[in-house]
C-alpha atoms as a PDB file:
ATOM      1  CA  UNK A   1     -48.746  35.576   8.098  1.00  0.00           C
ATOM      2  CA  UNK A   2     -49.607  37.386   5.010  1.00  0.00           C
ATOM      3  CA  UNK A   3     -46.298  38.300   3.686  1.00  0.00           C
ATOM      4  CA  UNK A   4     -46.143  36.330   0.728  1.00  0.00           C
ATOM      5  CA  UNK A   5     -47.758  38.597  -1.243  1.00  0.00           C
ATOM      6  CA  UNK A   6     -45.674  41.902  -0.443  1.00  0.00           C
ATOM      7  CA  UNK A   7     -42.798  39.640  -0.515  1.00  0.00           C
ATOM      8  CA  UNK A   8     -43.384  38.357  -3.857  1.00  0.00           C
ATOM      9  CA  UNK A   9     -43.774  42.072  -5.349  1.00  0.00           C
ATOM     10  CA  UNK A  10     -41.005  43.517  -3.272  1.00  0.00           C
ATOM     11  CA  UNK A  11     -38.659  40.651  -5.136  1.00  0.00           C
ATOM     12  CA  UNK A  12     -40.496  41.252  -8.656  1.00  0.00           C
ATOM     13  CA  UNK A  13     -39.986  44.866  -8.363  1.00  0.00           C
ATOM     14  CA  UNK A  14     -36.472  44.453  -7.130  1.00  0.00           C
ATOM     15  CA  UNK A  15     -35.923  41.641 -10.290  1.00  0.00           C
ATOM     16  CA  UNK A  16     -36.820  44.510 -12.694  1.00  0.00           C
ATOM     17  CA  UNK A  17     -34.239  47.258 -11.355  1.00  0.00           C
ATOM     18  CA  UNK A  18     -31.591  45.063 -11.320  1.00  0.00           C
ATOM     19  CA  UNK A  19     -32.290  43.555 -14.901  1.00  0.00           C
ATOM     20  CA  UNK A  20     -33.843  46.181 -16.908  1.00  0.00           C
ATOM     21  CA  UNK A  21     -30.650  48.684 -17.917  1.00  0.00           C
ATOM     22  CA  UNK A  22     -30.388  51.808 -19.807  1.00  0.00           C
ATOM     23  CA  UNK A  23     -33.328  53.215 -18.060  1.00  0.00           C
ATOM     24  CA  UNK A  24     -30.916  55.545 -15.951  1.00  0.00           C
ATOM     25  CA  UNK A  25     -30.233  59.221 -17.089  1.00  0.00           C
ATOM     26  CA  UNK A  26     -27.136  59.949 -15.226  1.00  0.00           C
ATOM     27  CA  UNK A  27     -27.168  63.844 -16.797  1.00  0.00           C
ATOM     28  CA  UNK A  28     -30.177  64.584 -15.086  1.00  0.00           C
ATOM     29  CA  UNK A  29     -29.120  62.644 -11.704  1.00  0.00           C
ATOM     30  CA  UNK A  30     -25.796  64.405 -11.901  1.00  0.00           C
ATOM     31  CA  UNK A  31     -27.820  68.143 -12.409  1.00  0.00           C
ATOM     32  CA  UNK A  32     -30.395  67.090  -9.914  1.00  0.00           C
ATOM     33  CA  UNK A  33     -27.578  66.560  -7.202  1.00  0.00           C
ATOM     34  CA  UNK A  34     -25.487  69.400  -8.413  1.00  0.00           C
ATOM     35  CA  UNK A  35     -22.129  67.390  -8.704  1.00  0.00           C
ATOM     36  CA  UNK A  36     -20.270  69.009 -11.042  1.00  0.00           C
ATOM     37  CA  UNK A  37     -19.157  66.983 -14.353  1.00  0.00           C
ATOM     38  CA  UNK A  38     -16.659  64.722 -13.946  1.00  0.00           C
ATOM     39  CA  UNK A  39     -12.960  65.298 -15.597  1.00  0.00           C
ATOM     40  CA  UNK A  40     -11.970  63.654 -18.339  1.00  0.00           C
ATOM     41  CA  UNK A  41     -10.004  60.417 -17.924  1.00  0.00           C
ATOM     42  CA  UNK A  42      -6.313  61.045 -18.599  1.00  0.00           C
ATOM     43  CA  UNK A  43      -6.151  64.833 -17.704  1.00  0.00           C
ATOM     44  CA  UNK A  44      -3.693  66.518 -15.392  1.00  0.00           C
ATOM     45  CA  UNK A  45      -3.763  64.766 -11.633  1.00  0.00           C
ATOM     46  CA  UNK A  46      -3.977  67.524  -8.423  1.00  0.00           C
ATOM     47  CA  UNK A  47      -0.905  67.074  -6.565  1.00  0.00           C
ATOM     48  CA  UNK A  48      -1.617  65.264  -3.134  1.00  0.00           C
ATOM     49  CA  UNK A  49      -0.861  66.515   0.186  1.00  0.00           C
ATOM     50  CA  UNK A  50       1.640  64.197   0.926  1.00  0.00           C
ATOM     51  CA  UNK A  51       3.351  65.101  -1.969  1.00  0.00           C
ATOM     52  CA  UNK A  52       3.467  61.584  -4.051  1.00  0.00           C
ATOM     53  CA  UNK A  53       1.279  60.521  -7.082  1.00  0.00           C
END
């Protein structure tokens, strides 16, 4: 018993991440994990170690 209430503001909260876009910064997530920036589309492929593409 009692759950209705968290339940109803764990689905309200979850509502509003999925729904409400742009709010991401994915520079600062990408600096904060310290991936480093991703290559740009079309560039030159590292050859695999099986040796196909």
């Amino acid at each position: 018993m009692g759950r209705g209430r968290a339940k109803a503001k764990q689905t309200k909260v979850a509502r509003k991440l999925k729904y409400d876009g742009g709010g991401t910064d994915l520079e600062r997530l990408r600096r904060e994990l310290g991936a480093a920036p991703a290559p740009a589309a079309g560039g030159a492929e590292e050859p695999r170690a099986d040796g196909e593409r």
